[in-house]
PDB file of N, CA and C in Angstrom:
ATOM      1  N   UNK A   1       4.908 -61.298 -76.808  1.00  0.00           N
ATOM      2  CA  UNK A   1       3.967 -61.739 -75.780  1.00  0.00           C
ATOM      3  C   UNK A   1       2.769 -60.790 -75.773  1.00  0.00           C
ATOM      4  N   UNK A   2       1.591 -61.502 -75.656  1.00  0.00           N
ATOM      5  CA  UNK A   2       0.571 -60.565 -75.320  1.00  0.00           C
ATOM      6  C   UNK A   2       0.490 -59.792 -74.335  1.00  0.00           C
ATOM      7  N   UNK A   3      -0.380 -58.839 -74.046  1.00  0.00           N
ATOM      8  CA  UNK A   3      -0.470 -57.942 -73.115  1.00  0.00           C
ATOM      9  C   UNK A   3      -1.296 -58.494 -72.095  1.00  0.00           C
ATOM     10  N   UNK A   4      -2.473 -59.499 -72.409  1.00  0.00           N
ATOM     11  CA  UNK A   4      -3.037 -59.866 -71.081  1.00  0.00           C
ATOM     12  C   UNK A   4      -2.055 -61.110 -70.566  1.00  0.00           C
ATOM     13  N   UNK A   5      -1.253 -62.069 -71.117  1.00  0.00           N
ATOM     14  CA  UNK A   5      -0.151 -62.966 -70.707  1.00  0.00           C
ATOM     15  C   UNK A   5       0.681 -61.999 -69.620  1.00  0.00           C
ATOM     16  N   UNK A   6       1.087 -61.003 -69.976  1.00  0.00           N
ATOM     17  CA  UNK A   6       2.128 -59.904 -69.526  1.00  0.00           C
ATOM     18  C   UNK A   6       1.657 -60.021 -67.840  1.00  0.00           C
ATOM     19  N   UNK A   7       0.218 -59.752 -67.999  1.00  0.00           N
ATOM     20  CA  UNK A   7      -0.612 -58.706 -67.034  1.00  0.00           C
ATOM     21  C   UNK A   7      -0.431 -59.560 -65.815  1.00  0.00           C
ATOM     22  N   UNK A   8      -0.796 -61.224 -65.866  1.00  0.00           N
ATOM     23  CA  UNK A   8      -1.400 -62.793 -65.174  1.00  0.00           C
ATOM     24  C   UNK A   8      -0.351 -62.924 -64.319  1.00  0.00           C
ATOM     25  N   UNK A   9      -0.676 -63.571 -63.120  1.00  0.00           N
ATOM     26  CA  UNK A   9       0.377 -63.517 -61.938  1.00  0.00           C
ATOM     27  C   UNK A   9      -0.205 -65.099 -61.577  1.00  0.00           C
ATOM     28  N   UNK A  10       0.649 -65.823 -61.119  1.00  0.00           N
ATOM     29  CA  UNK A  10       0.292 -67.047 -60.300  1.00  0.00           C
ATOM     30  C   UNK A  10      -0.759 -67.537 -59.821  1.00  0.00           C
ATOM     31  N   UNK A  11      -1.414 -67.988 -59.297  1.00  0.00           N
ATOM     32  CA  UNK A  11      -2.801 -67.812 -58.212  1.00  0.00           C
ATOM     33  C   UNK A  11      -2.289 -69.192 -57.149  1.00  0.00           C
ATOM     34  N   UNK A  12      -1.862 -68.454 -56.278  1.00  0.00           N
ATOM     35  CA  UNK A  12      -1.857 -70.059 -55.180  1.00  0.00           C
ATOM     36  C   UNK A  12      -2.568 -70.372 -54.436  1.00  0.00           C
ATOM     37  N   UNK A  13      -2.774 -71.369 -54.351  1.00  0.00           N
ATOM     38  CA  UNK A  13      -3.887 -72.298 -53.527  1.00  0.00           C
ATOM     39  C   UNK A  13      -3.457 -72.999 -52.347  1.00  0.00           C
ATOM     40  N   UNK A  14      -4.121 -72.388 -51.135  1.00  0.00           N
ATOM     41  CA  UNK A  14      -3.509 -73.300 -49.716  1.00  0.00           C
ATOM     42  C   UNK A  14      -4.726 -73.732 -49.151  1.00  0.00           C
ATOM     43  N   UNK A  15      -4.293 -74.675 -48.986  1.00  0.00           N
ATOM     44  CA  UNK A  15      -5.191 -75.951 -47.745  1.00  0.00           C
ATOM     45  C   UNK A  15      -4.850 -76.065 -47.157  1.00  0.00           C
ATOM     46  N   UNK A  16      -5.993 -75.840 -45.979  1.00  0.00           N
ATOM     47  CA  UNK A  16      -5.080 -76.296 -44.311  1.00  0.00           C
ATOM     48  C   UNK A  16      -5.786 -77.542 -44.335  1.00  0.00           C
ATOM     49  N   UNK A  17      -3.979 -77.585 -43.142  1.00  0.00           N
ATOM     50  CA  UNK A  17      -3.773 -79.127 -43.035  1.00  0.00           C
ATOM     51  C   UNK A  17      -3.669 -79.492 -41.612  1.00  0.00           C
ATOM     52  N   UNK A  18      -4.103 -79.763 -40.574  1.00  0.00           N
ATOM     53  CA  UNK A  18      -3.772 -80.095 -39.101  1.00  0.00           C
ATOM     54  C   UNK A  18      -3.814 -78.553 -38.707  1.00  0.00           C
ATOM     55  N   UNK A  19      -4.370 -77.770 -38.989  1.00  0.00           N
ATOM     56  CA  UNK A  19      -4.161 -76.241 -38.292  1.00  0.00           C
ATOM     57  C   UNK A  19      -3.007 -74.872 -39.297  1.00  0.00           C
ATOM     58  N   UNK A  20      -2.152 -75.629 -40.166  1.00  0.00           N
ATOM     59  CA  UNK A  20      -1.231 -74.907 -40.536  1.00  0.00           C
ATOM     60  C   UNK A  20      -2.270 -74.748 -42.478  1.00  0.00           C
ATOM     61  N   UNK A  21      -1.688 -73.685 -42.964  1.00  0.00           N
ATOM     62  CA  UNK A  21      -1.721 -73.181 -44.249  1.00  0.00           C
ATOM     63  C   UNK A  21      -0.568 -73.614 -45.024  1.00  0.00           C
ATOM     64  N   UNK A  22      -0.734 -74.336 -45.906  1.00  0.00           N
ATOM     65  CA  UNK A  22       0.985 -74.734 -47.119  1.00  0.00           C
ATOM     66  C   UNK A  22      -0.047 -74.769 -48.799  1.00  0.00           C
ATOM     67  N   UNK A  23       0.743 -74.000 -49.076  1.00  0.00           N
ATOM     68  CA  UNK A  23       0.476 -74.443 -50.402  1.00  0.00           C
ATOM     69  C   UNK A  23       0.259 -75.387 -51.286  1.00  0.00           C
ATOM     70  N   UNK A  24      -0.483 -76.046 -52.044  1.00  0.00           N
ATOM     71  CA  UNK A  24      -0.713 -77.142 -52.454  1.00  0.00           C
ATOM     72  C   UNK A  24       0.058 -77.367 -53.526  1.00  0.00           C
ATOM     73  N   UNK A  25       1.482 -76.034 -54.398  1.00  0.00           N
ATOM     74  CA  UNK A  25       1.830 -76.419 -55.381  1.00  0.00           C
ATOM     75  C   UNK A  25       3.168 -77.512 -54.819  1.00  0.00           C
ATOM     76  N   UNK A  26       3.379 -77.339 -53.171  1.00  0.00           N
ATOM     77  CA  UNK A  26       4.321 -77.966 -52.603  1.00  0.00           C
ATOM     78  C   UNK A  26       4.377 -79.126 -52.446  1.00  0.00           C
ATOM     79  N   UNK A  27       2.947 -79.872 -52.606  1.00  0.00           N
ATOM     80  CA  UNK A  27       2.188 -81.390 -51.941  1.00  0.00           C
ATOM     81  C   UNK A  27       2.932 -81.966 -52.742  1.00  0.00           C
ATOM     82  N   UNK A  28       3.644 -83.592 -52.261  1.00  0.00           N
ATOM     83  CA  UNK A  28       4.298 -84.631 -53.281  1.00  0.00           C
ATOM     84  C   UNK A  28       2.554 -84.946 -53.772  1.00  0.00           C
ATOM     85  N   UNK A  29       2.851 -86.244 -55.110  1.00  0.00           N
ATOM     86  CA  UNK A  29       1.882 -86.337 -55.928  1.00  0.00           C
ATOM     87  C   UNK A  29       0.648 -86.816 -55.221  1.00  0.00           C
ATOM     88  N   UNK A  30       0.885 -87.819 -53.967  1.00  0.00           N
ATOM     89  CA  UNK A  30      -0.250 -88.874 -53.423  1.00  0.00           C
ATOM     90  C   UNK A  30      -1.029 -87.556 -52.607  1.00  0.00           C
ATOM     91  N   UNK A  31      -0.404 -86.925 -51.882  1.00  0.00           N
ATOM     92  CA  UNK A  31      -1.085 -85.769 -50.995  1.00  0.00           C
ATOM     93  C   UNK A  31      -2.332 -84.633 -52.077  1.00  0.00           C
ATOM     94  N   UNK A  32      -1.478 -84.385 -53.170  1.00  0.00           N
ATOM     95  CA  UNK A  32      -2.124 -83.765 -54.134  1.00  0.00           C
ATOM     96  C   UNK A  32      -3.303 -84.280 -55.191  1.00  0.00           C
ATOM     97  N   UNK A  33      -2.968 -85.692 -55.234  1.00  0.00           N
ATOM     98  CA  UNK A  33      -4.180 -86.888 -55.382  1.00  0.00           C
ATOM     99  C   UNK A  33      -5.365 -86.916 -54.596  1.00  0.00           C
ATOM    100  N   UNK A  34      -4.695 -86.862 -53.250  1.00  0.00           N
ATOM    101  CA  UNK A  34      -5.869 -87.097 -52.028  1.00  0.00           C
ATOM    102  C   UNK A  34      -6.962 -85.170 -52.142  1.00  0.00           C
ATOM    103  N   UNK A  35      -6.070 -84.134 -52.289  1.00  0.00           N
ATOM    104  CA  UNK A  35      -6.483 -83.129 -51.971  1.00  0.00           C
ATOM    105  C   UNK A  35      -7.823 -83.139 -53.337  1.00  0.00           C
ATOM    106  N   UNK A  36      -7.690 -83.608 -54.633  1.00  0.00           N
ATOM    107  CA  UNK A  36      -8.345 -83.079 -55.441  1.00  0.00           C
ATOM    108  C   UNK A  36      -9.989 -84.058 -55.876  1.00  0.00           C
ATOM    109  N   UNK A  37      -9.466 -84.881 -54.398  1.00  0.00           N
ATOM    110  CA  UNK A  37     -10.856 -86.262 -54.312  1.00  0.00           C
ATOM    111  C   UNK A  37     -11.576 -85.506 -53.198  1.00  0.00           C
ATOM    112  N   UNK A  38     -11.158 -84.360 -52.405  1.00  0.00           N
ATOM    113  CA  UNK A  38     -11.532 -84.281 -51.442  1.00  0.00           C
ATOM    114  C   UNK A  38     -13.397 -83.434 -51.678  1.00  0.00           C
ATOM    115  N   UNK A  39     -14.366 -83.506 -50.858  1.00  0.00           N
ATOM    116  CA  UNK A  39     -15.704 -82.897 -51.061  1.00  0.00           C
ATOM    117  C   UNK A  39     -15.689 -82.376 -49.924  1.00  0.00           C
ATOM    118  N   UNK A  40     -16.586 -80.846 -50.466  1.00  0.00           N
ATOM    119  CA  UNK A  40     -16.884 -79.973 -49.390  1.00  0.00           C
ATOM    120  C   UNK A  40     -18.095 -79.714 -49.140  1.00  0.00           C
ATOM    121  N   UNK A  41     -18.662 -79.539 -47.845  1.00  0.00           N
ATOM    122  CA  UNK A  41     -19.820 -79.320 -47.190  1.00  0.00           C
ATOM    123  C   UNK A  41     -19.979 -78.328 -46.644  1.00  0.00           C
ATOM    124  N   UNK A  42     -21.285 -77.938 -47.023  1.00  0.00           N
ATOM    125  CA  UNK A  42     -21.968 -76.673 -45.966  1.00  0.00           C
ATOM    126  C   UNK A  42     -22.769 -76.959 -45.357  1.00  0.00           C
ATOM    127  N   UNK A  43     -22.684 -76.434 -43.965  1.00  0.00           N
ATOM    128  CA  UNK A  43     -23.719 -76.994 -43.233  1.00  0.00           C
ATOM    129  C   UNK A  43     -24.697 -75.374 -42.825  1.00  0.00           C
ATOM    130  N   UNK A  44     -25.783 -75.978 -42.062  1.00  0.00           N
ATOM    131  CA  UNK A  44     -26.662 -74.676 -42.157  1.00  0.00           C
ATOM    132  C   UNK A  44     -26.615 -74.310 -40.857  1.00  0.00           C
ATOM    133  N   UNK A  45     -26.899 -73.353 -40.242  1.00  0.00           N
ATOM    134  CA  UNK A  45     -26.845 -72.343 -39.210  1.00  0.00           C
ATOM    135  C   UNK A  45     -28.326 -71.705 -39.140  1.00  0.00           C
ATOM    136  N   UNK A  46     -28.257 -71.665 -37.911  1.00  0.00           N
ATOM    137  CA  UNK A  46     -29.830 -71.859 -37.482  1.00  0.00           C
ATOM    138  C   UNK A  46     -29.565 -70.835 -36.534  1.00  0.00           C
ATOM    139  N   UNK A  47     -30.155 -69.437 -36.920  1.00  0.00           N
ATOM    140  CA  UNK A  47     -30.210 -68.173 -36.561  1.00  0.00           C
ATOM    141  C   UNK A  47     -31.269 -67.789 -35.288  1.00  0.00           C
ATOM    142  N   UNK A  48     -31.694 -68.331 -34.524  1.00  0.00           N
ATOM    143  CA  UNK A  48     -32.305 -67.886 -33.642  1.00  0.00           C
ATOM    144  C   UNK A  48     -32.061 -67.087 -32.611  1.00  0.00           C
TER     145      UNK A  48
END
């Protein structure tokens, strides 16, 4: 095995969902379907 393979650890990814944090490697397939259609927005803030 290589040494940078050796080195690499997991990376998990959580989305909240209704208030709570779960991991997304947990989602059955349709939830994990829905999560990867999903678009994100920034909105702007108006500093006065």
């Amino acid at each position: 095995m290589s040494p940078i393979k050796s080195q690499r650890q997991e990376c998990i990814i959580y989305s909240r969902v209704v208030g709570w944090l779960t991991p997304t490697k947990n989602w059955n397939p349709g939830k994990a379907s829905e999560f990867t259609d999903r678009q994100t927005y920034q909105t702007c803030q108006n500093n006065n």
